[in-house]
Protein backbone atom coordinates (compact mmCIF):
# COMPACT_ATOMS: atom_id res chain seq x y z
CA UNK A 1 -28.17 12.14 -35.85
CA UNK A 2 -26.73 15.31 -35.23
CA UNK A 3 -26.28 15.12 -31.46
CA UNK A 4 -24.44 11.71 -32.37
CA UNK A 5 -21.76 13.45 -34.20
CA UNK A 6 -21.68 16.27 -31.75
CA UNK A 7 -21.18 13.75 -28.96
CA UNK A 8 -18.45 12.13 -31.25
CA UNK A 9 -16.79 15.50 -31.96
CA UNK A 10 -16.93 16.28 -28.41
CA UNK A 11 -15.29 12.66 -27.27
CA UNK A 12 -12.56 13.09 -29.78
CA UNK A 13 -11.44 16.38 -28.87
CA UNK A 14 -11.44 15.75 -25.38
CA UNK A 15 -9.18 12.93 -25.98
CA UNK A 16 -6.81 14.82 -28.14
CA UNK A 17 -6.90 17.69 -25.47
CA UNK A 18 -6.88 15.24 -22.74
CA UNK A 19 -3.22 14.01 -24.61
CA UNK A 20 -1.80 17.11 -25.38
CA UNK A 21 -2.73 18.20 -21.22
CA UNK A 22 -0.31 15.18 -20.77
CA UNK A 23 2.60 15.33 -22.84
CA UNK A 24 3.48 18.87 -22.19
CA UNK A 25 3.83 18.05 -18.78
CA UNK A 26 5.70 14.48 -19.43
CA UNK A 27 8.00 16.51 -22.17
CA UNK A 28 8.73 19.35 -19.29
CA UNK A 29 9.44 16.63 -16.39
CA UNK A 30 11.39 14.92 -18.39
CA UNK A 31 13.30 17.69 -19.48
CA UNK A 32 14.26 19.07 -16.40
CA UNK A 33 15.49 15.39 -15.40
CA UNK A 34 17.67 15.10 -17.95
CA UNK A 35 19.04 18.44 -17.19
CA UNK A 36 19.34 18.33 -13.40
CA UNK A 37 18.32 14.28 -12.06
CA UNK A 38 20.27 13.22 -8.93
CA UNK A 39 20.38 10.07 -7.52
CA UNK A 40 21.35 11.37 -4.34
CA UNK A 41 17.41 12.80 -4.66
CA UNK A 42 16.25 8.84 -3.29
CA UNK A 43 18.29 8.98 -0.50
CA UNK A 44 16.89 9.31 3.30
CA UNK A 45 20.10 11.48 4.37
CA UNK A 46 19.62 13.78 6.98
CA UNK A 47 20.49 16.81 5.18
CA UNK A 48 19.13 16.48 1.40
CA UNK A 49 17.50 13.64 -0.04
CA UNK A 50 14.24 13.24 -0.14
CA UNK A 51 12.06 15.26 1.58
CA UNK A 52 14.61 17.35 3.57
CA UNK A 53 11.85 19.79 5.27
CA UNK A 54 10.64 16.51 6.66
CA UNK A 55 6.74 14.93 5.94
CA UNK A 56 5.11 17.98 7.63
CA UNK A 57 6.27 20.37 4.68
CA UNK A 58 4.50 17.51 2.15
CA UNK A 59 1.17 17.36 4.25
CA UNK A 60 0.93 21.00 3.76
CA UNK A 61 1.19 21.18 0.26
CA UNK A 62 -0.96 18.24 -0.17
CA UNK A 63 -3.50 20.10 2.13
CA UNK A 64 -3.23 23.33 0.56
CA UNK A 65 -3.60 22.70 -3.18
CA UNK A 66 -3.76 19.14 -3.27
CA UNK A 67 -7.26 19.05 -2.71
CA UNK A 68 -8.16 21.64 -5.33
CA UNK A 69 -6.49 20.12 -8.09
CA UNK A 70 -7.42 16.58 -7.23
CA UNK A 71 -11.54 17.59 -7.78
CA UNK A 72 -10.64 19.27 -10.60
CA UNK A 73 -9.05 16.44 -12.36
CA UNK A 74 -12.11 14.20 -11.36
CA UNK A 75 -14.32 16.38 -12.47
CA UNK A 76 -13.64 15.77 -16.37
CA UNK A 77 -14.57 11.92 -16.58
CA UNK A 78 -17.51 12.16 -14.68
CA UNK A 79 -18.75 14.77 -16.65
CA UNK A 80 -17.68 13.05 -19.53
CA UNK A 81 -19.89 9.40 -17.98
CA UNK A 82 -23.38 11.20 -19.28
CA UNK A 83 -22.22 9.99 -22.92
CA UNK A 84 -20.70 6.64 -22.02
CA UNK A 85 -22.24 3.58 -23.35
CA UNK A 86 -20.92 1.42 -20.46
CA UNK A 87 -20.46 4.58 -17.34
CA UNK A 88 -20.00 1.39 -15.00
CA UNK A 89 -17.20 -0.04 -16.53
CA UNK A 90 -16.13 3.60 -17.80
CA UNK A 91 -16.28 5.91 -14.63
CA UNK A 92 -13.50 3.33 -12.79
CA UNK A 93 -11.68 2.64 -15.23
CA UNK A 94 -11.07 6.79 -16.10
CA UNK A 95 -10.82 7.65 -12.23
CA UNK A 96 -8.11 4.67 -11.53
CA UNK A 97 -6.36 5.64 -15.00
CA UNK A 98 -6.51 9.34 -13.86
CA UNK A 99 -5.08 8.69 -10.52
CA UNK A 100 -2.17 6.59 -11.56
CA UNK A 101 -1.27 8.98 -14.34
CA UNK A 102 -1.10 11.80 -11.97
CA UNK A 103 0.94 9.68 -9.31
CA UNK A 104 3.50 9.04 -11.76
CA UNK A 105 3.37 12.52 -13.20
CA UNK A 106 3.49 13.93 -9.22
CA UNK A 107 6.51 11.40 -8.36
CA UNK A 108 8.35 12.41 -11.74
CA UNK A 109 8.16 15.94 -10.53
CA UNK A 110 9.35 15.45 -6.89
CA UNK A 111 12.12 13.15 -8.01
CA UNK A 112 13.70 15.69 -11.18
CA UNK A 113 12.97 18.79 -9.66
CA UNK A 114 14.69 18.80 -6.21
CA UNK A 115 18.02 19.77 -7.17
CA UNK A 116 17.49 21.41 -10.83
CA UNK A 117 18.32 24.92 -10.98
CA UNK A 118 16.97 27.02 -13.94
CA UNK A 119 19.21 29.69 -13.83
C-alpha cells in the first residue's frame, strides 16, 4: 500500500513539475512576442527573414545541442513507463505529445525571437 501512494505522489508531482517546466517557457515566448513579433520574421527575403545565415547555421545548432536536449527530454517518460498501467499505449502517446510540444515551443522561439532586442 505504501509504494502505491508513493508511486501516486511521484506521478502527481511529475505532472505538476512537468506543467510548471512548460508554462514558464510558453509565458517567456510569449512575452518576448508580444514585445518584439515581426511579420517580416516569415519572409524568405534575402537579407532578413527567416533564417538569414542560411540552413547551414540551423544544422549546426541542431547538431550541436539539439541532440543533447532531445535525449534528455525522452528520457523522463520512459523512465516514468515502469509505473504505467498501459506503457504500450502510454510510452507513444508521451513521446509524440513530447515531440509536438517541443516543436511548437522550438518554432515559437525562432519566430518571436529573431528581431527582439532586450536592451
Amino acid at each position: 500500500m505504501l509504494n502505491y501512494w508513493g508511486v501516486k505522489l511521484f506521478a502527481r508531482a511529475n505532472t505538476a513539475i512537468t506543467l510548471f517546466k512548460f508554462a514558464i517557457p510558453a509565458l517567456t515566448i510569449a512575452g518576448l512576442m508580444i514585445a518584439g513579433f515581426h511579420p517580416g520574421n516569415f519572409t524568405l527575403a534575402e537579407h532578413g527573414g527567416f533564417a538569414p545565415n542560411g540552413m547551414s547555421a540551423v544544422l549546426t545548432a541542431v547538431a550541436t545541442s539539439g541532440i543533447v536536449f532531445a535525449f534528455n527530454g525522452f528520457q523522463s517518460p520512459v523512465n516514468l513507463a515502469g509505473e504505467a498501467r498501459n506503457p504500450g499505449r502510454s510510452i507513444p502517446f508521451a513521446v509524440v505529445g513530447l515531440d509536438s510540444a517541443r516543436d511548437r515551443h522550438l518554432f515559437a522561439a525562432a519566430s518571436g525571437l529573431h528581431r527582439c532586442t532586450l536592451a
